[in-house]
N, C-alpha and C. Protein backbone atom coordinates (compact mmCIF):
# COMPACT_ATOMS: atom_id res chain seq x y z
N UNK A 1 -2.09 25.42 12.33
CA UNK A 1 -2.91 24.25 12.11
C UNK A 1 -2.01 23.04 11.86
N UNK A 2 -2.45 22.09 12.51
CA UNK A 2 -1.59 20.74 12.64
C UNK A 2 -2.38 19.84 10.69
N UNK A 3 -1.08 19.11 10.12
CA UNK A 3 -1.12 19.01 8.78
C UNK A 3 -1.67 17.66 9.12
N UNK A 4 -3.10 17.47 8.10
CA UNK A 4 -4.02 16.37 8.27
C UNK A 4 -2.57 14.86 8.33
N UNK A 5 -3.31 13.85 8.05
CA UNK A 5 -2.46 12.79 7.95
C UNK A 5 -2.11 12.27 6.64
N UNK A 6 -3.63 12.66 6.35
CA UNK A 6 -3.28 12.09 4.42
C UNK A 6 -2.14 12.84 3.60
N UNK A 7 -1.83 13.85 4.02
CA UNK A 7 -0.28 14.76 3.17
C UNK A 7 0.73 13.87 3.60
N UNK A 8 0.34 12.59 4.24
CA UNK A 8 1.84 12.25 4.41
C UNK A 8 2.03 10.63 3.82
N UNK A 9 0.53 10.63 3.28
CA UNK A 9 0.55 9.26 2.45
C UNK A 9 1.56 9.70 1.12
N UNK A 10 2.21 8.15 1.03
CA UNK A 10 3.52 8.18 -0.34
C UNK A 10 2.60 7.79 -1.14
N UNK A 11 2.43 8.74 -2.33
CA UNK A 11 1.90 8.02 -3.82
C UNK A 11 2.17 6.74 -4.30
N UNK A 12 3.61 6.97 -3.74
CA UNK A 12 4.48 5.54 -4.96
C UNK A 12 4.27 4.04 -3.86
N UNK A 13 3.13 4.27 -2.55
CA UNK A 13 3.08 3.03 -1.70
C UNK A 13 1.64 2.94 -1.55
N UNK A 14 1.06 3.86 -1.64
CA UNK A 14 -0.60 4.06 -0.99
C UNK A 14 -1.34 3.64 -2.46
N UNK A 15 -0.29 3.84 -3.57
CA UNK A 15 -1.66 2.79 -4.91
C UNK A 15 -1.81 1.69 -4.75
N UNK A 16 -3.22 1.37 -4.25
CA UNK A 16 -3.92 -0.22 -4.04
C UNK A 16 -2.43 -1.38 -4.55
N UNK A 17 -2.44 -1.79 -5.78
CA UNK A 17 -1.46 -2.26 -6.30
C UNK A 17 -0.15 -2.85 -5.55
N UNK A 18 0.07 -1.44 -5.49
CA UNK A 18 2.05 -1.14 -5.25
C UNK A 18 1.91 -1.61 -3.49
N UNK A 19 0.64 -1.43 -3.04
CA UNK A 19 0.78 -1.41 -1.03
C UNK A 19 0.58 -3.09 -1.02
N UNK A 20 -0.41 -3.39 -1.79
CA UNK A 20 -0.20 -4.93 -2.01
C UNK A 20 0.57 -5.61 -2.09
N UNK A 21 1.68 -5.24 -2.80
CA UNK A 21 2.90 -6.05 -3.64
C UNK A 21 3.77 -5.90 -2.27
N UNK A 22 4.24 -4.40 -1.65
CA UNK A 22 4.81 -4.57 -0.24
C UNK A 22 4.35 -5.24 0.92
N UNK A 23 3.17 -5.50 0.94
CA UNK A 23 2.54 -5.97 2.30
C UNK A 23 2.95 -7.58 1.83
N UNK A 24 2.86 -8.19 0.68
CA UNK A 24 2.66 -9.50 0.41
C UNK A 24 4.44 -10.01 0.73
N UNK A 25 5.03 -8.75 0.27
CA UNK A 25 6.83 -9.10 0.22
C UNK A 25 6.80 -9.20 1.63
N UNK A 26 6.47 -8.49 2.64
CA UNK A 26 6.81 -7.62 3.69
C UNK A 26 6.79 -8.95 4.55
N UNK A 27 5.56 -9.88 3.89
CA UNK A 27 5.29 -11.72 5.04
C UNK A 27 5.99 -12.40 4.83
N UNK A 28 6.80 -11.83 3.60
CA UNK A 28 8.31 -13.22 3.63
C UNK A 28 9.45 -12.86 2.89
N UNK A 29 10.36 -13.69 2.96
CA UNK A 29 11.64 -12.97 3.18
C UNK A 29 11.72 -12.64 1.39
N UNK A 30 11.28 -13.51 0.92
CA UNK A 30 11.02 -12.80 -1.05
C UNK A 30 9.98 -13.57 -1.53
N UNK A 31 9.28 -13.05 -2.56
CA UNK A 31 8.14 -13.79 -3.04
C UNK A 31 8.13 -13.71 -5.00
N UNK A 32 7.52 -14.77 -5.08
CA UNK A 32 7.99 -15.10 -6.60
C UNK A 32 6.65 -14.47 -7.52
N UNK A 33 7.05 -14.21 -8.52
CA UNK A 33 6.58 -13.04 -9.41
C UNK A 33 5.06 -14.02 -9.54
N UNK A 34 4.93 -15.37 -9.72
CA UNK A 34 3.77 -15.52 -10.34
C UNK A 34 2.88 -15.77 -9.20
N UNK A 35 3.41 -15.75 -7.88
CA UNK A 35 2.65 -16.06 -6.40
C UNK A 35 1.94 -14.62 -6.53
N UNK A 36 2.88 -13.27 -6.81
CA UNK A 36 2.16 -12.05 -6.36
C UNK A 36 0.78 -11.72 -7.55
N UNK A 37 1.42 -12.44 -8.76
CA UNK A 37 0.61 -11.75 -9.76
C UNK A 37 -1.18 -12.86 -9.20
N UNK A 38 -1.20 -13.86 -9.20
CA UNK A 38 -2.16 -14.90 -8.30
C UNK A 38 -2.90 -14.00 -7.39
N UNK A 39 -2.14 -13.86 -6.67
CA UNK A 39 -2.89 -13.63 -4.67
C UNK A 39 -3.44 -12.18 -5.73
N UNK A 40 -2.51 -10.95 -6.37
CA UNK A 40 -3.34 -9.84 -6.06
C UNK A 40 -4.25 -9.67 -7.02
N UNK A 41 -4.30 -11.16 -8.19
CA UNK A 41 -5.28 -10.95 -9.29
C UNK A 41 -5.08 -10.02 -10.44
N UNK A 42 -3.89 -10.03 -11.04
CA UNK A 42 -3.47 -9.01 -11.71
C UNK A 42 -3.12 -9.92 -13.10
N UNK A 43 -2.30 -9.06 -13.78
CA UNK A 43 -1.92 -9.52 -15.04
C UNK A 43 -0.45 -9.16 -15.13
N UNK A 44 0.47 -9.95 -15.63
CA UNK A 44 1.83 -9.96 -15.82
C UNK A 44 2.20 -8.76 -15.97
N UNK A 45 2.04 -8.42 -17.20
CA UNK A 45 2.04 -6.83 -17.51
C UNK A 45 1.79 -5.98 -16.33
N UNK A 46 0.71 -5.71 -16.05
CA UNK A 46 0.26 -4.65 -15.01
C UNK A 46 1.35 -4.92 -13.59
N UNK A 47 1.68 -6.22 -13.53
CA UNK A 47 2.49 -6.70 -11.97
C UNK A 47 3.90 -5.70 -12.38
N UNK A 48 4.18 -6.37 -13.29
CA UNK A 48 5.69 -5.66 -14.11
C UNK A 48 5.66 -4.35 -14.18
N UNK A 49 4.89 -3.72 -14.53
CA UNK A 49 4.85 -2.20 -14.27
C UNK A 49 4.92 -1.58 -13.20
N UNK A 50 3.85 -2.19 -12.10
CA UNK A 50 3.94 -1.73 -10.76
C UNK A 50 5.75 -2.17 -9.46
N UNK A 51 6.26 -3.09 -10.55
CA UNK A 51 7.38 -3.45 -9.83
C UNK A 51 8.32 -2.42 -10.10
N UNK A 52 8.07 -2.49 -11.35
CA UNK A 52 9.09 -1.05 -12.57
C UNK A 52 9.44 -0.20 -11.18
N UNK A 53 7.64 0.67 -10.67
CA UNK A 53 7.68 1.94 -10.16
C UNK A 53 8.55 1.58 -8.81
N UNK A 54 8.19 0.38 -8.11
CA UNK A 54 8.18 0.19 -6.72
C UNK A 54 10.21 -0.03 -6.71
N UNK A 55 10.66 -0.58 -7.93
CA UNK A 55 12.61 -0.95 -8.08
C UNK A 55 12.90 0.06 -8.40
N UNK A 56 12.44 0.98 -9.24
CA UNK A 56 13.25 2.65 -9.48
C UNK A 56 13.05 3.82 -8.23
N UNK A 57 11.98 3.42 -7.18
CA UNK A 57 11.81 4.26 -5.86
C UNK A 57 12.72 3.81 -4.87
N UNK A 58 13.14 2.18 -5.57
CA UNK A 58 14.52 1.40 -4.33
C UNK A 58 13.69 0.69 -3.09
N UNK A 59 12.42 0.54 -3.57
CA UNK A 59 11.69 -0.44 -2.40
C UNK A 59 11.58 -1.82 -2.31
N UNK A 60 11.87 -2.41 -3.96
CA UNK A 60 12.50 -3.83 -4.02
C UNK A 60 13.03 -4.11 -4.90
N UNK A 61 13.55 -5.37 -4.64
CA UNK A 61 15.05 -5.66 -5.65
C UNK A 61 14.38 -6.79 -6.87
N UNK A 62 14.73 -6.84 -7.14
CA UNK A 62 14.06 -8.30 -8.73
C UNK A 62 15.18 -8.79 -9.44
N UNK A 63 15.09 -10.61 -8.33
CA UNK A 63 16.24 -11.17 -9.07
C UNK A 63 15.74 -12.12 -9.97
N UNK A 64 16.22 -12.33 -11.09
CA UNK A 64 16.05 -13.68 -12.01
C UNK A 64 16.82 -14.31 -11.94
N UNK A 65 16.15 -15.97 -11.67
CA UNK A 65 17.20 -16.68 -12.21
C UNK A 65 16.60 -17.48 -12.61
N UNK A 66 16.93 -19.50 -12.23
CA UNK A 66 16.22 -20.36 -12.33
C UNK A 66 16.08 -21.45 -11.25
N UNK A 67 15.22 -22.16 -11.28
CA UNK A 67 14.77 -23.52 -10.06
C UNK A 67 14.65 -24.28 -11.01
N UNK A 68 15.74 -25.11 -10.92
CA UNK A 68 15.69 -26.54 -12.13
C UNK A 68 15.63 -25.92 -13.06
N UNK A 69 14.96 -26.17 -14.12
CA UNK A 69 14.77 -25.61 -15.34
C UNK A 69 13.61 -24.17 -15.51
N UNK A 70 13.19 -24.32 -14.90
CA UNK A 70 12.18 -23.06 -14.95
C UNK A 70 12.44 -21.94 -14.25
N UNK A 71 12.25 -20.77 -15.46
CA UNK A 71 12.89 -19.34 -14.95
C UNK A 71 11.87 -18.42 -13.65
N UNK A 72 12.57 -18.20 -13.19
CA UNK A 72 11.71 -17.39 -12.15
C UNK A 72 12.55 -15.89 -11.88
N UNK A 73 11.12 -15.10 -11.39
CA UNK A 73 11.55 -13.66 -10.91
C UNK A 73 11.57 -13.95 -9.25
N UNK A 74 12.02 -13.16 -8.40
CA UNK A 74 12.04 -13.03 -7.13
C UNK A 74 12.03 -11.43 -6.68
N UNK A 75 11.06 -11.27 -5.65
CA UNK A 75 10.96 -10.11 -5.27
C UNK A 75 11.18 -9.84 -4.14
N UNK A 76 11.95 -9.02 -3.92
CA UNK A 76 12.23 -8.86 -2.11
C UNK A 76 12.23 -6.95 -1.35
N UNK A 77 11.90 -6.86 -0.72
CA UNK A 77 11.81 -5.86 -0.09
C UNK A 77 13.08 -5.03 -0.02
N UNK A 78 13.86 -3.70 -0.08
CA UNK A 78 14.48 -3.60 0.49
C UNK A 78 15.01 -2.96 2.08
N UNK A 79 15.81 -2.39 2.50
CA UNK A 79 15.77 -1.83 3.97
C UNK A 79 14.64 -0.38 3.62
N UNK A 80 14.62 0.08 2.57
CA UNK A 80 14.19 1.19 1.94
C UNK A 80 12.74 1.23 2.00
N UNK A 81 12.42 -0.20 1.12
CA UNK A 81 10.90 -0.52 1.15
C UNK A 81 10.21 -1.10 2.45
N UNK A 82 10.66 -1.61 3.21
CA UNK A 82 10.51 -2.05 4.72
C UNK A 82 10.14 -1.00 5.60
N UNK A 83 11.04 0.14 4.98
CA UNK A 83 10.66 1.74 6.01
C UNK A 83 9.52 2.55 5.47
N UNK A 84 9.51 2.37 4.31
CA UNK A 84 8.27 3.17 3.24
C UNK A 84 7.21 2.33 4.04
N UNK A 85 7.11 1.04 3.67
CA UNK A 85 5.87 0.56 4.30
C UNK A 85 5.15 0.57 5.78
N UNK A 86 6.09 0.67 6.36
CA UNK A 86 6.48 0.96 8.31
C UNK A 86 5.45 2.47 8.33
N UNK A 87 6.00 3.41 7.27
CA UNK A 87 5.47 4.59 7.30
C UNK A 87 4.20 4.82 7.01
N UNK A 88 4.09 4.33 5.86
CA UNK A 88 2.66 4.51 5.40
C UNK A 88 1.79 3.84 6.44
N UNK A 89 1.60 2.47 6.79
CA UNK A 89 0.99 2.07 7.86
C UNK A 89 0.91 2.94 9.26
N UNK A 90 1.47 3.83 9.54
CA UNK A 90 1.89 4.58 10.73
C UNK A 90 0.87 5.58 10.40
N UNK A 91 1.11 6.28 9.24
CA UNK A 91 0.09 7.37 8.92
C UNK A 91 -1.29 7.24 8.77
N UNK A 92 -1.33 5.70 8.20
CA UNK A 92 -3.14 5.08 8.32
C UNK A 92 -3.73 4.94 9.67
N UNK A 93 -2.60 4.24 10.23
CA UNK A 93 -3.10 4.30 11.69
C UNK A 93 -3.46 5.97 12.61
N UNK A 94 -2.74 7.28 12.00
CA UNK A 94 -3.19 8.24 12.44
C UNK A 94 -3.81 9.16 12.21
N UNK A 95 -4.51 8.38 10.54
CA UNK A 95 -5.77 9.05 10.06
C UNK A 95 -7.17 7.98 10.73
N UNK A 96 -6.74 7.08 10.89
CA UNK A 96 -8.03 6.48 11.62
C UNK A 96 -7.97 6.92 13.10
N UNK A 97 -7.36 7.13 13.41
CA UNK A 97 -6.95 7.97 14.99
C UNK A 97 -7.88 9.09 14.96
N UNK A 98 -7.16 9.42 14.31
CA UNK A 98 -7.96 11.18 13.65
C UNK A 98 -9.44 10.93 13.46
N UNK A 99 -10.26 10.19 12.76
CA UNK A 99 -11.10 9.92 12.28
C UNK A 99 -12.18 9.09 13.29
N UNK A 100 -11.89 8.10 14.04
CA UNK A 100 -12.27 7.84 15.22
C UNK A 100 -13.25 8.61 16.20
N UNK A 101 -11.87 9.92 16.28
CA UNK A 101 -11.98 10.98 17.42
C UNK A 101 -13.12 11.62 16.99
N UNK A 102 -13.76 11.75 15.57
CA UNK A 102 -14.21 12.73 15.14
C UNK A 102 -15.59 11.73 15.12
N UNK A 103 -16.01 10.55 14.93
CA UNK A 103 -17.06 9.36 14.84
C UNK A 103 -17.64 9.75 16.54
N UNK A 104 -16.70 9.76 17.74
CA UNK A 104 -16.60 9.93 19.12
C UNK A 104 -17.51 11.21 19.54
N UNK A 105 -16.64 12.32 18.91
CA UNK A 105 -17.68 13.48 18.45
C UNK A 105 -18.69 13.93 18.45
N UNK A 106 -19.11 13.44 17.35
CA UNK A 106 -20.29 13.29 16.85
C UNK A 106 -21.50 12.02 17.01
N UNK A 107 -21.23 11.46 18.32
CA UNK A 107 -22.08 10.03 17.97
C UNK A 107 -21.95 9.40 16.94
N UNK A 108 -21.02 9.15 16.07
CA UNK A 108 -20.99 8.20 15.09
C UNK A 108 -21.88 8.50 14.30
N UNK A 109 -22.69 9.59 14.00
CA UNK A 109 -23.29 9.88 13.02
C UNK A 109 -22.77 11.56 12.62
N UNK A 110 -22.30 11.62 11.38
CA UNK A 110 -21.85 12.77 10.66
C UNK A 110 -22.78 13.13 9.23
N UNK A 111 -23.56 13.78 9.21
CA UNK A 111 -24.22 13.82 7.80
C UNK A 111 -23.51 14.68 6.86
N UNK A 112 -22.69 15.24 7.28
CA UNK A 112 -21.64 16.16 6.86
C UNK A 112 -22.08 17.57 6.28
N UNK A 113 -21.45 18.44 5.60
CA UNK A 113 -21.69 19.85 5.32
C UNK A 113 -22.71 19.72 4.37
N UNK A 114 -22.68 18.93 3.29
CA UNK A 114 -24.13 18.63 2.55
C UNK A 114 -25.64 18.61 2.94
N UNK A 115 -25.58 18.57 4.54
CA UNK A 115 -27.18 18.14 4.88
C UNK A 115 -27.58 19.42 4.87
N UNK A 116 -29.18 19.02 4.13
CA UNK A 116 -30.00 19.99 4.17
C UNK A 116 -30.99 19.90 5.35
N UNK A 117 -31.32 21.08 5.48
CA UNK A 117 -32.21 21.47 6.89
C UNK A 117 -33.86 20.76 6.41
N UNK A 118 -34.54 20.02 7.31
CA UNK A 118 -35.86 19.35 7.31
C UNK A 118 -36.54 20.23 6.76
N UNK A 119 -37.56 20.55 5.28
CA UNK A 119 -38.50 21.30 5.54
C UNK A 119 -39.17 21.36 6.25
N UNK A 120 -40.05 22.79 6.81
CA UNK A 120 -40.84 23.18 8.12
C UNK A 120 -42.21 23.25 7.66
């Protein structure tokens, strides 16, 4: 038996969050800590944590410094996180592949193993 697609989704890229934070890095060459925490609606804290997971897996780098006087974080992808994300997108694309085929199937209607038979 050929192994579904979802066994090959990465935990540490496929949490809502963490696929956000790569897809948003992924449109430019680095993006600044309070642009990501904005666009994905988050909270400092919660951004910082999810960066924690995404810099100890080696998918991006976090530089501080400053612009004029005001301190800033910078986030950038690395060759690492560029391929994680390449991947995971690859595998979505071949669970909707998968999933498609099966809509094709079935006429686009699946009631699935749950349906009960019409009373007679």
């Amino acid at each position: 038996m050929t192994e579904h697609p979802t066994s090959s989704l990465d935990d540490v890229v496929h949490q809502r969050v963490r696929l956000g934070i790569l897809a948003v890095a992924k449109e430019a060459r680095r993006v600044e800590f309070t642009f990501l925490r904005t666009t994905l609606g988050l909270t400092a804290g919660n951004l910082s944590q999810h960066l924690g997971v995404l810099e100890k897996a080696g998918l991006v780098t976090i530089d501080k410094g400053y612009e004029g006087k005001r301190a800033r974080t910078w986030i950038q992808l690395t060759k690492a996180g560029k391929k994680a994300l390449h991947d995971e997108i690859a595998t979505l694309r071949a669970l909707i592949q998968q999933l498609e085929g099966v809509e094709e199937h079935d006429g686009g209607v699946n009631p699935g193993p749950a349906a009960a038979p019409s009373p007679g």
